[in-house]
PDB file of N, CA and C in Angstrom:
ATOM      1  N   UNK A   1      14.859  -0.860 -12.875  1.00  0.00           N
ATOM      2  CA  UNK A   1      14.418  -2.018 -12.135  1.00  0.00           C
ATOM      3  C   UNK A   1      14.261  -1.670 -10.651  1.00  0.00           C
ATOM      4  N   UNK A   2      14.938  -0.567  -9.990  1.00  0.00           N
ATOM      5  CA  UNK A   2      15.240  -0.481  -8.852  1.00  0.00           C
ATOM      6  C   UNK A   2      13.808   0.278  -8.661  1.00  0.00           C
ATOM      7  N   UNK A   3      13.476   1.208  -9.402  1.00  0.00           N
ATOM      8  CA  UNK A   3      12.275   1.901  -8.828  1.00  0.00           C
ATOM      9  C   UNK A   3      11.072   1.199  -9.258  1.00  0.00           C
ATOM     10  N   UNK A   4      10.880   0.120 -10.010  1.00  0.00           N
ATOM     11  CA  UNK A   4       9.991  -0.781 -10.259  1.00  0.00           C
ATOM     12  C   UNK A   4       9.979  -1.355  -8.963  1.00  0.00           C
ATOM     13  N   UNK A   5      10.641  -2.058  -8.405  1.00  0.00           N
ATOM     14  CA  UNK A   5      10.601  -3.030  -7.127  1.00  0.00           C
ATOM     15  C   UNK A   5      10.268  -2.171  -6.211  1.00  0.00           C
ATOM     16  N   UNK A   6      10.730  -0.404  -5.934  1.00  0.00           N
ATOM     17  CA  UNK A   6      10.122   0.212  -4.892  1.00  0.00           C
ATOM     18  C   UNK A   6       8.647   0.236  -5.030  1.00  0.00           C
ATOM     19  N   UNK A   7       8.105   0.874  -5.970  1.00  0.00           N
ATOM     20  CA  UNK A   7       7.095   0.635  -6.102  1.00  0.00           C
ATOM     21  C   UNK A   7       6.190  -0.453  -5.885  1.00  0.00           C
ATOM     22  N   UNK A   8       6.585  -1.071  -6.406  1.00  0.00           N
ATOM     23  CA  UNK A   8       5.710  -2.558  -6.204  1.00  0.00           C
ATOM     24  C   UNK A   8       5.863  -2.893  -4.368  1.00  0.00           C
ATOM     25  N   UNK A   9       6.922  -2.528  -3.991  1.00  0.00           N
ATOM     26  CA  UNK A   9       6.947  -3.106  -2.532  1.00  0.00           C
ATOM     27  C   UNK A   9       6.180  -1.633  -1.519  1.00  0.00           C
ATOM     28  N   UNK A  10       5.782  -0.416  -2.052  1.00  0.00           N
ATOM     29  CA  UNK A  10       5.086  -0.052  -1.255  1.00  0.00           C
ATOM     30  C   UNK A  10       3.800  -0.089  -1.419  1.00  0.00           C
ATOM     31  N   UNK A  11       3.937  -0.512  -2.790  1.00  0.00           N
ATOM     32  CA  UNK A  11       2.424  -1.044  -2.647  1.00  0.00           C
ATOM     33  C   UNK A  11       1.847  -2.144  -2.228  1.00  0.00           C
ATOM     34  N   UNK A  12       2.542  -2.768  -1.943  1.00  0.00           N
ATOM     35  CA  UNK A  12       2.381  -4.225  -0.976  1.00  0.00           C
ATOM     36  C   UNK A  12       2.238  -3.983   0.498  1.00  0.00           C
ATOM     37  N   UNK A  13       3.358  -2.754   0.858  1.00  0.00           N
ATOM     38  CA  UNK A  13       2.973  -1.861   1.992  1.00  0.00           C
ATOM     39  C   UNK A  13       1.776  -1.527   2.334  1.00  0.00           C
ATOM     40  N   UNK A  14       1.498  -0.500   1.742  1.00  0.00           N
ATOM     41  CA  UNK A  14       0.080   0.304   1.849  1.00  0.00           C
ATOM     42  C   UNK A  14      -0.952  -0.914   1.714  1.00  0.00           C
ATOM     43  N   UNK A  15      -0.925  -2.055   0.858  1.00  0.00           N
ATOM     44  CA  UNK A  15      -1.907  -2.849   0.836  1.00  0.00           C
ATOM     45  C   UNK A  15      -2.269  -3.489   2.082  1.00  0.00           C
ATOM     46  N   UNK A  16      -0.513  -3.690   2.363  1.00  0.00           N
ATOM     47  CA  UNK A  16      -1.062  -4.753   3.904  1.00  0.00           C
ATOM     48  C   UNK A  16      -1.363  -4.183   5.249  1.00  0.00           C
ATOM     49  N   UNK A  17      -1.228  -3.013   5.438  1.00  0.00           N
ATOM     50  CA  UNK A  17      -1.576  -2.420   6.217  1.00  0.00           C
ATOM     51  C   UNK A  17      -3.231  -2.232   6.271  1.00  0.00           C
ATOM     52  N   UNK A  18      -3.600  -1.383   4.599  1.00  0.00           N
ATOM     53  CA  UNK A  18      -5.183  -1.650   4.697  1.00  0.00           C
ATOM     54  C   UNK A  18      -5.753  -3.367   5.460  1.00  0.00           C
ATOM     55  N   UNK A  19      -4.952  -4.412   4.449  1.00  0.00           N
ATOM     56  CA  UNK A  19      -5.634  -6.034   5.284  1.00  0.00           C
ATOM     57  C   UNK A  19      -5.676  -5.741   6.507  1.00  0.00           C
ATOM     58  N   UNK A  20      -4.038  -5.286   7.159  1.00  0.00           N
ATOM     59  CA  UNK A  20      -3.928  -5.402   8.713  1.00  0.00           C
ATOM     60  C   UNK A  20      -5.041  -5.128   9.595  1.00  0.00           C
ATOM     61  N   UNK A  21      -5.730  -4.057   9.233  1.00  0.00           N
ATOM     62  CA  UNK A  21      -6.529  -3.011   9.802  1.00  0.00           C
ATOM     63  C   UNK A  21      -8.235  -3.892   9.630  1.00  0.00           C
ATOM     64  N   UNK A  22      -8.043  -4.741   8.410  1.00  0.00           N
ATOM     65  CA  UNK A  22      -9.460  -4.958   8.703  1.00  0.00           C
ATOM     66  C   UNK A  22      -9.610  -6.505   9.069  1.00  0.00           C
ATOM     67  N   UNK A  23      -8.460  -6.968   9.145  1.00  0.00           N
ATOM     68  CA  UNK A  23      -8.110  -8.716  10.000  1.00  0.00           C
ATOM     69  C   UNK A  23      -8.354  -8.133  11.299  1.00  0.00           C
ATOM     70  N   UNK A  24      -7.707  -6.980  11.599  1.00  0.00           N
ATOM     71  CA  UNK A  24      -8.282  -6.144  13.377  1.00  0.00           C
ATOM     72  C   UNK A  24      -9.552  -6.444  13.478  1.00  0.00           C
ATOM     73  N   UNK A  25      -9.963  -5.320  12.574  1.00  0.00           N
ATOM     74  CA  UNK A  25     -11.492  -5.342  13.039  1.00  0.00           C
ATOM     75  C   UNK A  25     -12.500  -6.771  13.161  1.00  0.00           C
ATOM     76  N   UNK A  26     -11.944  -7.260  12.308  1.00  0.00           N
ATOM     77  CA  UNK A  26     -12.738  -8.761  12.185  1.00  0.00           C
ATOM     78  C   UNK A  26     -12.075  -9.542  13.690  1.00  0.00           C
ATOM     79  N   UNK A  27     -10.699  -9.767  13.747  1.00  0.00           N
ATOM     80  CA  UNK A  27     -10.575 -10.447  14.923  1.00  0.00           C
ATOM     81  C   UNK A  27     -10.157  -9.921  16.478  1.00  0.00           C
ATOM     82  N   UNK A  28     -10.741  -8.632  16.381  1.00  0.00           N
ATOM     83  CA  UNK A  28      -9.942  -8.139  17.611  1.00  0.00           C
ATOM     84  C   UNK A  28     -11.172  -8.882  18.441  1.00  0.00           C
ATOM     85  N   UNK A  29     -12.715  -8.785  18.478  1.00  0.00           N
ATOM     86  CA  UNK A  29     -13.665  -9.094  19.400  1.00  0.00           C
ATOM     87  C   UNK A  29     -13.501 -10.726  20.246  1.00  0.00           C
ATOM     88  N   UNK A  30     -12.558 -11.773  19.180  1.00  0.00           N
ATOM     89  CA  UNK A  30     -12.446 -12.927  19.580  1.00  0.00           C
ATOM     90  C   UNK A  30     -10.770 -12.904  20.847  1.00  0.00           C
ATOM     91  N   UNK A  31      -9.970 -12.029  19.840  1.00  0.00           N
ATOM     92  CA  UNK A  31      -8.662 -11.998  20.435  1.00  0.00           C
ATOM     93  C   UNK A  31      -9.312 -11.260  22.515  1.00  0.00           C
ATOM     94  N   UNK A  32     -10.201  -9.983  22.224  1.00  0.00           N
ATOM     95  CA  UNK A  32      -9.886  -9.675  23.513  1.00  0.00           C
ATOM     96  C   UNK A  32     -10.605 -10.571  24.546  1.00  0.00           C
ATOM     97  N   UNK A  33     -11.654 -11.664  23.877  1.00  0.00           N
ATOM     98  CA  UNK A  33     -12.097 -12.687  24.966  1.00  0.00           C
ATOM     99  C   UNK A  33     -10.860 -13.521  25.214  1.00  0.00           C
ATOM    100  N   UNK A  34     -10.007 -13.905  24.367  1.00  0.00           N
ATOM    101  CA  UNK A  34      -9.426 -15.234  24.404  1.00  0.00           C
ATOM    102  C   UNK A  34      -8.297 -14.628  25.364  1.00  0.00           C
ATOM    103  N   UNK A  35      -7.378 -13.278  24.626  1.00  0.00           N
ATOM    104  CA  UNK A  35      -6.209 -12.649  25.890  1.00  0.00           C
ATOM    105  C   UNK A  35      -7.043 -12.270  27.026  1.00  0.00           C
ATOM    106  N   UNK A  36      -6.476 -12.231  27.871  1.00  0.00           N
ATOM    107  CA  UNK A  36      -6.603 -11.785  29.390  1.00  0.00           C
ATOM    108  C   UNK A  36      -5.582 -10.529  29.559  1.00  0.00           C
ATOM    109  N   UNK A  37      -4.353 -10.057  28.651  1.00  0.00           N
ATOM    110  CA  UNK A  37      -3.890  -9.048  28.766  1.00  0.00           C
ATOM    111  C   UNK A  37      -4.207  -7.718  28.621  1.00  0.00           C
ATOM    112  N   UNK A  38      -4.365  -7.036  29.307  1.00  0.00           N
ATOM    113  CA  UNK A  38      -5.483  -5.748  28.864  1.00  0.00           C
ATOM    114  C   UNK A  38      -4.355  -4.304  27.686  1.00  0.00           C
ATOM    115  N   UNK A  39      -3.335  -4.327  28.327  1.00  0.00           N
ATOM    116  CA  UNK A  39      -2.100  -3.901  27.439  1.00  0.00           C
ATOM    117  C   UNK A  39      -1.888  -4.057  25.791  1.00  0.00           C
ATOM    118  N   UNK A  40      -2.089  -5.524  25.672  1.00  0.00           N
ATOM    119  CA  UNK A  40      -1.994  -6.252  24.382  1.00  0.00           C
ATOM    120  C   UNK A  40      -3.560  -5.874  23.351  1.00  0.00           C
ATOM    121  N   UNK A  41      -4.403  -5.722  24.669  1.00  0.00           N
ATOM    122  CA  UNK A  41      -5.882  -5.722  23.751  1.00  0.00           C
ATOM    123  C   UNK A  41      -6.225  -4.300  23.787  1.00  0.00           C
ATOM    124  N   UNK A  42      -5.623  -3.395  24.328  1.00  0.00           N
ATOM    125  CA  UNK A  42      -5.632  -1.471  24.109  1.00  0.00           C
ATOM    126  C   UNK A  42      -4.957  -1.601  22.871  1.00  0.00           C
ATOM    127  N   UNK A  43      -3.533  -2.257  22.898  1.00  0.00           N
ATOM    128  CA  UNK A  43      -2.790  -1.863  21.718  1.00  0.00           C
ATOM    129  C   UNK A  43      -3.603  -2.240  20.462  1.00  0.00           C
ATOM    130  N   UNK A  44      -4.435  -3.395  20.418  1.00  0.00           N
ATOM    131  CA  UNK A  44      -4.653  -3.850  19.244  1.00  0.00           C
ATOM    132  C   UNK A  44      -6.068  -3.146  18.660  1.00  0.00           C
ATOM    133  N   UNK A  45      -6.872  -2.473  19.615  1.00  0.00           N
ATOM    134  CA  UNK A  45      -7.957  -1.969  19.160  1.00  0.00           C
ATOM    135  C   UNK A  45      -7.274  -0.224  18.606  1.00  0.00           C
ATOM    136  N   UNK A  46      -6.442   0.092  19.534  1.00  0.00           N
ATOM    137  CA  UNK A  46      -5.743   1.263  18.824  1.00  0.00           C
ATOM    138  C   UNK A  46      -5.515   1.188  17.258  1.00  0.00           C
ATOM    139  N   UNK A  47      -4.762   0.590  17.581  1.00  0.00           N
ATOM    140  CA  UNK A  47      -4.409   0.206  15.895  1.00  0.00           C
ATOM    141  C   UNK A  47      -5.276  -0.193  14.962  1.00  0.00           C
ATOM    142  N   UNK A  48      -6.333  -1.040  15.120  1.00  0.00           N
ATOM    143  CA  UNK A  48      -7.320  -0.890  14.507  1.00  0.00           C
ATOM    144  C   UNK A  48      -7.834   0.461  14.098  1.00  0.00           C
ATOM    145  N   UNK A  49      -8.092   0.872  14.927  1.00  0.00           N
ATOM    146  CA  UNK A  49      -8.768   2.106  14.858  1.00  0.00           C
ATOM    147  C   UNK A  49      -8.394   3.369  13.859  1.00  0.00           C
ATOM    148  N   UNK A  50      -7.329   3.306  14.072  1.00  0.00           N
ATOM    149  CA  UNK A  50      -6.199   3.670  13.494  1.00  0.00           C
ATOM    150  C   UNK A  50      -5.900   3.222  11.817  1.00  0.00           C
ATOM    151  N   UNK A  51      -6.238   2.019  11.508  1.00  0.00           N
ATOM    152  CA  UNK A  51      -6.165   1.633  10.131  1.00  0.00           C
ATOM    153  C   UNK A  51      -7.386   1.592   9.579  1.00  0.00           C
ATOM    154  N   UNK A  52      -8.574   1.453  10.238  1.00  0.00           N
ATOM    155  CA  UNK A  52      -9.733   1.463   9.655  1.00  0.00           C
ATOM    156  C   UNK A  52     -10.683   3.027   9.566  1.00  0.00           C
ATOM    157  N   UNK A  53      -9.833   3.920  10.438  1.00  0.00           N
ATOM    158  CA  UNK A  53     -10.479   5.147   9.766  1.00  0.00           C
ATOM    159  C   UNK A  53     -10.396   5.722   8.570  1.00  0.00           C
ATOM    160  N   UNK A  54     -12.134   6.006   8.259  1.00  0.00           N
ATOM    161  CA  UNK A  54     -12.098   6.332   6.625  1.00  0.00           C
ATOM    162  C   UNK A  54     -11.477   7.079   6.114  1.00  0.00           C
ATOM    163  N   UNK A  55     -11.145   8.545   6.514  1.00  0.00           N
ATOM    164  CA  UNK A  55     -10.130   9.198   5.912  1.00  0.00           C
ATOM    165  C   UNK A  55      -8.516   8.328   5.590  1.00  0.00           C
ATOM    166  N   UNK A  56      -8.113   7.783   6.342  1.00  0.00           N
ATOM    167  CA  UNK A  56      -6.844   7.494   6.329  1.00  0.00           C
ATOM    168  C   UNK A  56      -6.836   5.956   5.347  1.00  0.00           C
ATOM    169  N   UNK A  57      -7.598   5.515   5.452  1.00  0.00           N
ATOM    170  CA  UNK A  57      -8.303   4.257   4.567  1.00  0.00           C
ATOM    171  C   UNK A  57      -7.995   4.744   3.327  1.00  0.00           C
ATOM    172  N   UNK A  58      -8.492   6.027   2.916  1.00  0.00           N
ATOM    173  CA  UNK A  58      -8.940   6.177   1.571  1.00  0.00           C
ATOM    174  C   UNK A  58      -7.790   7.022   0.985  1.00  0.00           C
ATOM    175  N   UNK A  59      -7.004   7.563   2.058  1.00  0.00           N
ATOM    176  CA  UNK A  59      -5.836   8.169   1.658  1.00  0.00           C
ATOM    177  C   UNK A  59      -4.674   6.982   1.448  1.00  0.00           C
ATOM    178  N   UNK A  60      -4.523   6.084   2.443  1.00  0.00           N
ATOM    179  CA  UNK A  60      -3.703   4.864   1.830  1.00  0.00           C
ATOM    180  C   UNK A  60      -4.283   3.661   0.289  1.00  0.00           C
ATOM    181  N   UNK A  61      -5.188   3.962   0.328  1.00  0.00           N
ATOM    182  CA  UNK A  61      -5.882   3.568  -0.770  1.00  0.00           C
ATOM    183  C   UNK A  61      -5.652   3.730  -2.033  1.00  0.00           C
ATOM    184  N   UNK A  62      -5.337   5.551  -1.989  1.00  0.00           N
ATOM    185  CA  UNK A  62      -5.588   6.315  -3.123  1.00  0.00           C
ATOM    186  C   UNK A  62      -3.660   6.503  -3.340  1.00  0.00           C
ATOM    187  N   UNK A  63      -2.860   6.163  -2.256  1.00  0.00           N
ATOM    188  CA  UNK A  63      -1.541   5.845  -2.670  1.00  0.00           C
ATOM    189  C   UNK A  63      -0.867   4.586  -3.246  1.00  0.00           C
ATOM    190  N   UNK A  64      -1.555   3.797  -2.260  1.00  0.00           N
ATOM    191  CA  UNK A  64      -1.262   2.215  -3.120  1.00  0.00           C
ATOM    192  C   UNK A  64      -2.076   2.054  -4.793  1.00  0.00           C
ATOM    193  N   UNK A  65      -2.733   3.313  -5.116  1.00  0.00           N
ATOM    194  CA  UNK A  65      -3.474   2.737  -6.351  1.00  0.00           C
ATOM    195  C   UNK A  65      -2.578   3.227  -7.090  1.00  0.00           C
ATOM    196  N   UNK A  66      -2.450   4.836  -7.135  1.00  0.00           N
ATOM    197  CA  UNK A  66      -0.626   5.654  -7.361  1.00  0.00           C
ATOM    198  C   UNK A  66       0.327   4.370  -7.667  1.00  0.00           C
ATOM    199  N   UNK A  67       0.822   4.059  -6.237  1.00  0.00           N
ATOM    200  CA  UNK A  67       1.990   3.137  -6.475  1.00  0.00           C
ATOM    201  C   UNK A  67       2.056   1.763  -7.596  1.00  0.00           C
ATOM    202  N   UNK A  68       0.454   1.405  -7.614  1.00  0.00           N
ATOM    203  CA  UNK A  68       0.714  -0.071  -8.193  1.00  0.00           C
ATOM    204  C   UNK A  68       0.596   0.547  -9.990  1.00  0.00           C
ATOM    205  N   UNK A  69      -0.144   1.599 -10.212  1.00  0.00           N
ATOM    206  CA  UNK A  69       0.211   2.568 -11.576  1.00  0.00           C
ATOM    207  C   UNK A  69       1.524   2.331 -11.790  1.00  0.00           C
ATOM    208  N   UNK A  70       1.946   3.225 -11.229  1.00  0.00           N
ATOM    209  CA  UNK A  70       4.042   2.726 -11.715  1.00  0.00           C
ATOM    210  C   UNK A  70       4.010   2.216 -12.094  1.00  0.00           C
ATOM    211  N   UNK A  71       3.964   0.902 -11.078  1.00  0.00           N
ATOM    212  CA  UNK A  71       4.837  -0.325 -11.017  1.00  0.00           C
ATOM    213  C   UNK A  71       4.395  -0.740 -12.513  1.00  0.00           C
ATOM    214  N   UNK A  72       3.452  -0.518 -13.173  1.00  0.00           N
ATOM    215  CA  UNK A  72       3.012  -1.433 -13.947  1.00  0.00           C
ATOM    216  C   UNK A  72       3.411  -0.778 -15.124  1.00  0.00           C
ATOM    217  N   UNK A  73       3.485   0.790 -14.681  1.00  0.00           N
ATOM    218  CA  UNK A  73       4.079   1.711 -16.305  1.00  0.00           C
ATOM    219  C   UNK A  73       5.311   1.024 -16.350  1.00  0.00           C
ATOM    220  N   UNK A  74       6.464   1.312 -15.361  1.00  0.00           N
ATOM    221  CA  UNK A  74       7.723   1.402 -15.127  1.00  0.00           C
ATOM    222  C   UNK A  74       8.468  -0.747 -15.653  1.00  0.00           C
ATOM    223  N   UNK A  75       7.083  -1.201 -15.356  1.00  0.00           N
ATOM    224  CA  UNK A  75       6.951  -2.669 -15.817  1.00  0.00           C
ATOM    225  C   UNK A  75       6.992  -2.980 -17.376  1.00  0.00           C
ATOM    226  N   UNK A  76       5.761  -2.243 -17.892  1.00  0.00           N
ATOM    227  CA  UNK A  76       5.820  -1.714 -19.258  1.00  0.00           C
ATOM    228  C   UNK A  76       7.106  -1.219 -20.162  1.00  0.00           C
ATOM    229  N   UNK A  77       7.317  -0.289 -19.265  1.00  0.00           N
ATOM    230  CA  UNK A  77       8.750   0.543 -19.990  1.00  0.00           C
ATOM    231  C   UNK A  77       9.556  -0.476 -20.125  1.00  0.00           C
ATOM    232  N   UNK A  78       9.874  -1.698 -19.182  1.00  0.00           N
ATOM    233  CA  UNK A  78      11.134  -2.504 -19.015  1.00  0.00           C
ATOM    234  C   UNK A  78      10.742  -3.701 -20.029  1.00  0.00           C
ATOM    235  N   UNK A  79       9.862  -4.209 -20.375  1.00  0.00           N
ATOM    236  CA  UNK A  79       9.250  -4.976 -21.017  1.00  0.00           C
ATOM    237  C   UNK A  79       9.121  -4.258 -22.477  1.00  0.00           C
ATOM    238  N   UNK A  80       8.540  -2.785 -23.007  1.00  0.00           N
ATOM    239  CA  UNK A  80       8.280  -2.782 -24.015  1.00  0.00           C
ATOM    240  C   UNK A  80       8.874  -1.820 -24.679  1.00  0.00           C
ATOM    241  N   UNK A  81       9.316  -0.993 -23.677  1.00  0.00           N
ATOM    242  CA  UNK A  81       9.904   0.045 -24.234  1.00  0.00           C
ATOM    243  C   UNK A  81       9.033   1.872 -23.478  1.00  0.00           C
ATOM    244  N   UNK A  82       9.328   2.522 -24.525  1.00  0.00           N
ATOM    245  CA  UNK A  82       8.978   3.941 -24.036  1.00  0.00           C
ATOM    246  C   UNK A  82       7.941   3.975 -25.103  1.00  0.00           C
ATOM    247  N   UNK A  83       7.623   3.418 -26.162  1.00  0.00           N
ATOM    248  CA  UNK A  83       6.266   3.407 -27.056  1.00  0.00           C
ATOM    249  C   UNK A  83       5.191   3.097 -26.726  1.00  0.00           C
ATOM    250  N   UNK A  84       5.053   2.093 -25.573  1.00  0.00           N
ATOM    251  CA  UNK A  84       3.928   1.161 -25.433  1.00  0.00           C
ATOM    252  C   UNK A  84       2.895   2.256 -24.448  1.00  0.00           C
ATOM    253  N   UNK A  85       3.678   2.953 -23.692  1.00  0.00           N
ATOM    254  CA  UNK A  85       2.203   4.032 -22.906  1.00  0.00           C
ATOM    255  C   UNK A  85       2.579   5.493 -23.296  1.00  0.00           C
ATOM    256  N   UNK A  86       1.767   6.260 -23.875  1.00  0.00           N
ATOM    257  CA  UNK A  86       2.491   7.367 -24.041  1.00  0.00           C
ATOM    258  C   UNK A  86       2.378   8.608 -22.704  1.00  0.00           C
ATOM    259  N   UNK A  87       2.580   7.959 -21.552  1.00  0.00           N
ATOM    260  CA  UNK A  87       2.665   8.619 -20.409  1.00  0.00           C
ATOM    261  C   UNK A  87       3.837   8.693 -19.883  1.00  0.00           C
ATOM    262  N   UNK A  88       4.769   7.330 -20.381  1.00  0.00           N
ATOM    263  CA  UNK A  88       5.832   6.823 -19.827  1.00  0.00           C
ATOM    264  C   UNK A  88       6.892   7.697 -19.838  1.00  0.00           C
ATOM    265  N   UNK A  89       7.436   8.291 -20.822  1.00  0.00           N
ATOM    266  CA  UNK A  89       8.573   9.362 -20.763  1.00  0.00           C
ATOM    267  C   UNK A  89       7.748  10.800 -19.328  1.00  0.00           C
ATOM    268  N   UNK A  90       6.778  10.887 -19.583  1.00  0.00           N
ATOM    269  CA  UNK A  90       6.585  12.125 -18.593  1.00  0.00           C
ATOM    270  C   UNK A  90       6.742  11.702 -17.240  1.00  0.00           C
ATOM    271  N   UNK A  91       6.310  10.307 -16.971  1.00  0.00           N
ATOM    272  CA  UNK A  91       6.457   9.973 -15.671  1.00  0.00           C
ATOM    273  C   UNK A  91       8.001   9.672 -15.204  1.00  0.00           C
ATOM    274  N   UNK A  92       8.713   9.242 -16.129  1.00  0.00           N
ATOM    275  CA  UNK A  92      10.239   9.228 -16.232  1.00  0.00           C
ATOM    276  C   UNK A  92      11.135  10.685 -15.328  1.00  0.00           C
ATOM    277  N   UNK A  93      10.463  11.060 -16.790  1.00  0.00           N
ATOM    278  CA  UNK A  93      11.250  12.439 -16.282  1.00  0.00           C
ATOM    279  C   UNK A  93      10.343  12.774 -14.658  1.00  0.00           C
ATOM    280  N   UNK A  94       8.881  12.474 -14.106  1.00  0.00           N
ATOM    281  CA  UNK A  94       8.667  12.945 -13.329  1.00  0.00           C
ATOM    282  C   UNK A  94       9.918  12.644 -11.724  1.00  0.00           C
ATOM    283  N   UNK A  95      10.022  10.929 -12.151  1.00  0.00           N
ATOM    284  CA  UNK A  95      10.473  10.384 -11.464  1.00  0.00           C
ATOM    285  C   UNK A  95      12.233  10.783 -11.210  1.00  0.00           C
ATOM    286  N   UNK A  96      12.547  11.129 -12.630  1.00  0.00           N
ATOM    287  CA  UNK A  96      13.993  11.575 -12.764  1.00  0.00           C
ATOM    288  C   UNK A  96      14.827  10.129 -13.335  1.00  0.00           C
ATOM    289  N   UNK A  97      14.367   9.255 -13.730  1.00  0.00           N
ATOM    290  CA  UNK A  97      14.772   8.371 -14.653  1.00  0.00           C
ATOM    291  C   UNK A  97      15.182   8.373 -15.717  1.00  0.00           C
ATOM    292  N   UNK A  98      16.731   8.268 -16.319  1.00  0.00           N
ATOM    293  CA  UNK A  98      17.533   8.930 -16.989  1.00  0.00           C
ATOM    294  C   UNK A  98      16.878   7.593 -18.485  1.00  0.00           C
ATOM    295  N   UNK A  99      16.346   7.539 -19.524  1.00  0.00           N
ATOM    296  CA  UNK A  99      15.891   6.838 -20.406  1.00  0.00           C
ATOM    297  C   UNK A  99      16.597   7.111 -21.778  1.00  0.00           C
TER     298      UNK A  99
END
């Protein structure tokens, strides 16, 4: 159960970070008219920038897709057993999950 919930929560991670990055891009152009802080509106286009580059996009992408796999084997396993995917014991043992 414990590595089910990790999973699932970094993939909620990695997910919201991808949103984060593109709620930036969509609202940074309104945020830097509306702030007057120039500090607040460097930081936020950084970071944008930062979450919306494609390499790194597609590398958090291609981990949260990883992660939400688990969650859903490791979901499986707890629900059906070690019959229902026959991947499940290899990923076990990948993971080191004593079954």
């Amino acid at each position: 159960v414990e590595a089910h919930s990790l999973f699932a929560t970094t993939a909620t991670w990695l997910y919201g970070l991808l949103l984060t990055g593109e709620l930036l891009a969509f609202l940074t152009p309104t945020l830097i008219q509306k702030l007057q802080v120039p500090q607040v509106t460097t930081f936020l286009v950084f970071i944008q920038k930062i979450l919306t580059h494609p390499a790194l996009s597609k590398i958090i992408t291609f981990l949260g897709l990883v992660a939400i796999t688990i969650t859903g084997l490791l979901g499986g396993v707890m629900v059906y057993g070690l019959t229902a995917d026959p991947l499940a014991p290899l990923v076990l043992r990948i993971l080191g999950i004593q079954y």
